[in-house]
N, C-alpha and C. Protein backbone atom coordinates (compact mmCIF):
# COMPACT_ATOMS: atom_id res chain seq x y z
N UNK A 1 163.34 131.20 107.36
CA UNK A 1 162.90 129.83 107.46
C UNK A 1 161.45 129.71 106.98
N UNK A 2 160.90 128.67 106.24
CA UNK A 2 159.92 128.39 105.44
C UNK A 2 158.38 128.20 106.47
N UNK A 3 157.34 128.81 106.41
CA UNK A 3 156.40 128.16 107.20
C UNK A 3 155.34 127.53 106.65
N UNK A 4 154.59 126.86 107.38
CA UNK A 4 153.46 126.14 107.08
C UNK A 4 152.41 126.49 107.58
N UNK A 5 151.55 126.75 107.24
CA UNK A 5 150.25 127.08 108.36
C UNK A 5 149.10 125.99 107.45
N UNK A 6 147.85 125.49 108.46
CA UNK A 6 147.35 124.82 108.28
C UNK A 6 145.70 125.34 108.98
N UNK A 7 144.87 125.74 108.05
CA UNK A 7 143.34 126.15 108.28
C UNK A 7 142.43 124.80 108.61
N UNK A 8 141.26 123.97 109.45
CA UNK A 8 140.65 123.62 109.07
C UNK A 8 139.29 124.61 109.20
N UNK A 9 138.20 124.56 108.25
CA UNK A 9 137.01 124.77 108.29
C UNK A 9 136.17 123.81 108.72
N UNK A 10 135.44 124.11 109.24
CA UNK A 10 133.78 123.01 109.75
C UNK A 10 132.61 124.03 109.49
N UNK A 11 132.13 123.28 108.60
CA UNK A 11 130.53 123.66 108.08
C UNK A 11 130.06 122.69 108.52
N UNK A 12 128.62 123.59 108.75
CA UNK A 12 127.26 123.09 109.06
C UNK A 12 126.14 123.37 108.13
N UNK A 13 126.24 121.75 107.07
CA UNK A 13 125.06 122.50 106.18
C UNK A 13 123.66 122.35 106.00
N UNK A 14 123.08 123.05 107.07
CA UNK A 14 121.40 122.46 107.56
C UNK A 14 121.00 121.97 106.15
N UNK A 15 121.00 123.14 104.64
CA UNK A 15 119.80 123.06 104.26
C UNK A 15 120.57 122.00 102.95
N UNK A 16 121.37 121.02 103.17
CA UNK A 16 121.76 119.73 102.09
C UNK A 16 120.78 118.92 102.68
N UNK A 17 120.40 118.15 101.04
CA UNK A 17 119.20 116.70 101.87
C UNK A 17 120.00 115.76 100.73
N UNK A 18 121.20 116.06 100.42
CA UNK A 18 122.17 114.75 99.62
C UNK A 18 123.37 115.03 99.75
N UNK A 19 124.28 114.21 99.17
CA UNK A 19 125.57 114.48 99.39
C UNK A 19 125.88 115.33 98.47
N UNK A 20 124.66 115.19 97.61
CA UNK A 20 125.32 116.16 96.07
C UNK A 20 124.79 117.24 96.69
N UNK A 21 124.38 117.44 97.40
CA UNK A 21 123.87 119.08 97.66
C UNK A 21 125.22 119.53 98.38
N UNK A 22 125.39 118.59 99.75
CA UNK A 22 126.91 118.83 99.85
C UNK A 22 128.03 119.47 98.93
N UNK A 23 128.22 118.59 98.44
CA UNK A 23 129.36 117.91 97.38
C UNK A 23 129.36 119.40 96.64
N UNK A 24 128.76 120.10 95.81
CA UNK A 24 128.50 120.86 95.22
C UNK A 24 128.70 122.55 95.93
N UNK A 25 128.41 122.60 97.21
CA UNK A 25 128.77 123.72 98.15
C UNK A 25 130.46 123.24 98.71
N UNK A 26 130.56 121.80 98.61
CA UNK A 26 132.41 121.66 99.43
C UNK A 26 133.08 122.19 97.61
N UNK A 27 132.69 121.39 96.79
CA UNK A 27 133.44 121.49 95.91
C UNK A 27 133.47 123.14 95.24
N UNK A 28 132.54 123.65 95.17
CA UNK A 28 132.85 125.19 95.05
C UNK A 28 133.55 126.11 96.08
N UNK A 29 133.88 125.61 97.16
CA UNK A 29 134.38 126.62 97.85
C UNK A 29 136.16 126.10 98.02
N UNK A 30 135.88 124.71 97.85
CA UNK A 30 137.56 124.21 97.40
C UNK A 30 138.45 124.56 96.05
N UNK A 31 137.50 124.73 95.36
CA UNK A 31 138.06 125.74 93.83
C UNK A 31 137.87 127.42 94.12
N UNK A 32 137.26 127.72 94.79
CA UNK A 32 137.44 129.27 95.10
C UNK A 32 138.61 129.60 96.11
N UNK A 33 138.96 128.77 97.15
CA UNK A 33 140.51 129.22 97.72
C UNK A 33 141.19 128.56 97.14
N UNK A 34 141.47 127.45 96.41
CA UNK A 34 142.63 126.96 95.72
C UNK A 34 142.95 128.24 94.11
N UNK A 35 142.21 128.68 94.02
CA UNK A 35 142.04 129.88 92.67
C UNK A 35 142.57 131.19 93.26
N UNK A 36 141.76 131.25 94.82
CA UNK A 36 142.60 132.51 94.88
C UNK A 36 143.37 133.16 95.94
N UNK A 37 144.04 132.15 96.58
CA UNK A 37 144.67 132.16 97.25
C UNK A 37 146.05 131.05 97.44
N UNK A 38 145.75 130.45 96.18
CA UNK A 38 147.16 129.48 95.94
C UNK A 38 147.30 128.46 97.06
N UNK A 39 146.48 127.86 97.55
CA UNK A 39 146.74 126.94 98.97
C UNK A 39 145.98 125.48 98.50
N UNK A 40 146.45 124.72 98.71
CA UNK A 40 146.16 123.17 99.29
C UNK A 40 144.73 123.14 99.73
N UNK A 41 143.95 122.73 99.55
CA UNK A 41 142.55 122.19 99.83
C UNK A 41 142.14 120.80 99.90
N UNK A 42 141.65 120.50 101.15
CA UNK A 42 140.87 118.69 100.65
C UNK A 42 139.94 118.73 101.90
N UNK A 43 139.11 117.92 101.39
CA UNK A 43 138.04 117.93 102.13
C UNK A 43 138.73 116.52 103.11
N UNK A 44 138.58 116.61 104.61
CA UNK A 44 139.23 115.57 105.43
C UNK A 44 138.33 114.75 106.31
N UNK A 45 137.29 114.95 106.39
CA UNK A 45 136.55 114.35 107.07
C UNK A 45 134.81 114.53 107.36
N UNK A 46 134.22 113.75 107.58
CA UNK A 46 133.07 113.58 107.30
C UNK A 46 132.49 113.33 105.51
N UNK A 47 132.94 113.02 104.91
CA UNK A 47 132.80 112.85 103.47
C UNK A 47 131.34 112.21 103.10
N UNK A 48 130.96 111.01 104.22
CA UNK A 48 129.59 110.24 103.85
C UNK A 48 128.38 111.01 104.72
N UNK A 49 128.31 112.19 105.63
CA UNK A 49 127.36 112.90 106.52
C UNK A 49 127.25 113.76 105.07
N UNK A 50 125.72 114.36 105.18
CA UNK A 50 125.29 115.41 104.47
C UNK A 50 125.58 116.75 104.59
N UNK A 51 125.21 117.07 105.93
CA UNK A 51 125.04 118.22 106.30
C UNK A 51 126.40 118.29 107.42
N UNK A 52 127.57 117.70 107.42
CA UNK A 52 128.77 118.59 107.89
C UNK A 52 129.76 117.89 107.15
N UNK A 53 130.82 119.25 107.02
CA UNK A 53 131.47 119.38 106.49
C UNK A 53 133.02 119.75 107.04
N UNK A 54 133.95 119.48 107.11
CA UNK A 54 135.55 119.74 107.28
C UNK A 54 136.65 119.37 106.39
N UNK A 55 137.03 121.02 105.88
CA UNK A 55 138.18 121.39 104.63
C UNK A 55 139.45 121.96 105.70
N UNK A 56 140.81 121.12 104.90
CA UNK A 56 141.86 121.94 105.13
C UNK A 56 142.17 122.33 103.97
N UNK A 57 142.79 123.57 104.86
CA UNK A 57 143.44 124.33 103.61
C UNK A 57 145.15 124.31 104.08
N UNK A 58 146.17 124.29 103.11
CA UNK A 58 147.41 124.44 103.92
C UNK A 58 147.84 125.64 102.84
N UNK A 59 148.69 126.31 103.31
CA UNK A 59 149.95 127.34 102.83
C UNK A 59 151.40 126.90 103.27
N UNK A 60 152.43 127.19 102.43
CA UNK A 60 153.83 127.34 102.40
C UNK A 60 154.24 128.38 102.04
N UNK A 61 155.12 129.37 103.14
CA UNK A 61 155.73 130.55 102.49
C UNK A 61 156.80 130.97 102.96
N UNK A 62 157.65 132.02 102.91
CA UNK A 62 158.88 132.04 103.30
C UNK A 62 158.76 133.33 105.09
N UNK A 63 157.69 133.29 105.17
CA UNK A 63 157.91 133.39 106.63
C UNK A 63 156.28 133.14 107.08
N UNK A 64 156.53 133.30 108.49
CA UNK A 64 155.33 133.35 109.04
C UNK A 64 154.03 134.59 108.74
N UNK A 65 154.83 135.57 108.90
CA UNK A 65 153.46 136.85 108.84
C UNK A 65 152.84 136.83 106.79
N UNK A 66 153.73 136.24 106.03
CA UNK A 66 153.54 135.89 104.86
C UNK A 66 152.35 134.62 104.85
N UNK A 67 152.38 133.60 105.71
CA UNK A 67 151.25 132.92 105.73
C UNK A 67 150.13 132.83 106.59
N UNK A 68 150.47 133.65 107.49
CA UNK A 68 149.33 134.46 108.61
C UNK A 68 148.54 134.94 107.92
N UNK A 69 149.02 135.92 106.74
CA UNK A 69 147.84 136.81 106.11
C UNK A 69 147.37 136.35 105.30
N UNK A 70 147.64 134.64 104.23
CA UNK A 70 146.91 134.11 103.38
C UNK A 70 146.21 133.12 103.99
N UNK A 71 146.43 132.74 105.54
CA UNK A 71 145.43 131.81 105.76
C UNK A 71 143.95 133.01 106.77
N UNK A 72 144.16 133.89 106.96
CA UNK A 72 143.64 134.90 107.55
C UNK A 72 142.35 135.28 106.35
N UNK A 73 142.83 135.49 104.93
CA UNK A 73 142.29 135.55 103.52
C UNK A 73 141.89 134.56 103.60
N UNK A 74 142.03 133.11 103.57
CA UNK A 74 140.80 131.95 103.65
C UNK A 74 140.17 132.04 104.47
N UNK A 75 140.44 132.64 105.81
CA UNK A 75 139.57 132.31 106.83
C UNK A 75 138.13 133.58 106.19
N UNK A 76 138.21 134.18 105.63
CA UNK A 76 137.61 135.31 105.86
C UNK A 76 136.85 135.52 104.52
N UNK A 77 137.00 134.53 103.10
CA UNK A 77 136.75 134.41 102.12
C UNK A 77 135.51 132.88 102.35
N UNK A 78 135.97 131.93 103.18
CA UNK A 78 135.20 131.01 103.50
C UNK A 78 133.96 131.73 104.51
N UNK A 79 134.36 132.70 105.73
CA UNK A 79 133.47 133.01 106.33
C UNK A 79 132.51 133.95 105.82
N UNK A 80 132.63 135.00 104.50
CA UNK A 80 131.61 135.48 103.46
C UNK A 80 131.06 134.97 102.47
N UNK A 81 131.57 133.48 102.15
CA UNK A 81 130.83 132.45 101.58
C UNK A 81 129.86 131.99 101.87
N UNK A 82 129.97 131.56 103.21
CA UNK A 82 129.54 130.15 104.25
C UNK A 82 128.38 130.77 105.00
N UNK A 83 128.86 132.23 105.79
CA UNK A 83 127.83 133.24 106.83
C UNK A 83 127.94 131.69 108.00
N UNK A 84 126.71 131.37 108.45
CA UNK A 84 126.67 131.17 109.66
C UNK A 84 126.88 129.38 109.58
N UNK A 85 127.06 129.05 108.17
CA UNK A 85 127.22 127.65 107.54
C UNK A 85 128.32 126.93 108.26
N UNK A 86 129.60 128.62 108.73
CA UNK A 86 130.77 128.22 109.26
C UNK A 86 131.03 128.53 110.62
N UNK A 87 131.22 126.92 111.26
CA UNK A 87 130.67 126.63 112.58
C UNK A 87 132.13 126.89 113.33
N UNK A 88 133.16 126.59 113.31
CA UNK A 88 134.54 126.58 113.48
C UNK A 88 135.53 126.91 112.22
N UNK A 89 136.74 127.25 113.12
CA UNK A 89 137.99 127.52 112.08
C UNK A 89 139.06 127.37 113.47
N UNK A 90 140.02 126.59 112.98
CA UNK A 90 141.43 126.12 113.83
C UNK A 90 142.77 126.41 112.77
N UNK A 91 143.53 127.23 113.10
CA UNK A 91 144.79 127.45 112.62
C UNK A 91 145.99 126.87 113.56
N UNK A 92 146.51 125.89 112.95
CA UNK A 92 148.08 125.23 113.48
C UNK A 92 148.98 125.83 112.21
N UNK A 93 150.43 125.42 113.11
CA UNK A 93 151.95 126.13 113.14
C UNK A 93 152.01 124.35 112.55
N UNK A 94 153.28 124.01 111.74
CA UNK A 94 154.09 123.14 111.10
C UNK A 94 155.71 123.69 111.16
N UNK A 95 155.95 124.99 111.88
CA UNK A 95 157.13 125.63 111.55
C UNK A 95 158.18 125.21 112.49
């Protein structure tokens, strides 16, 4: 049976003083797991704040421990990106 797993990230980005400073740290790290890890990315909330940030990422795969370990790989590709930028991470089930 097919699963879904669903990452959000929350950054905290003290040192943005625009959205483009934002914009420019969300949008590179949304092309670095969508590149390498094949998953769904969008930025969901807070879009007009500077300095925070919240990305989901989703996966589809044909079991669970198959998308355990690619959202496990975002979690862990965002958290050597980000360092202490990344304030939270929440993983939900869709299965």
């Amino acid at each position: 049976m097919p699963s879904i797993g669903v990452i959000t990230l929350e950054m905290r980005l003290d040192h943005s003083h625009s959205l483009k400073d934002k914009r420019h740290v969300v949008k590179s790290l949304k092309e670095r797991l969508r590149n390498r890890y094949n998953v769904a990315v969008a930025e969901i909330a807070y879009q007009d704040l500077w300095q925070r940030g919240l990305l989901a990422a989703v996966t589809v795969a044909s079991s669970r421990a198959i998308a355990e370990k690619t959202l496990q790989s975002v979690e862990k590709e965002a958290s050597d990106t980000l360092g202490p930028l990344l304030v939270e991470t929440v993983v939900e089930w869709l299965d």
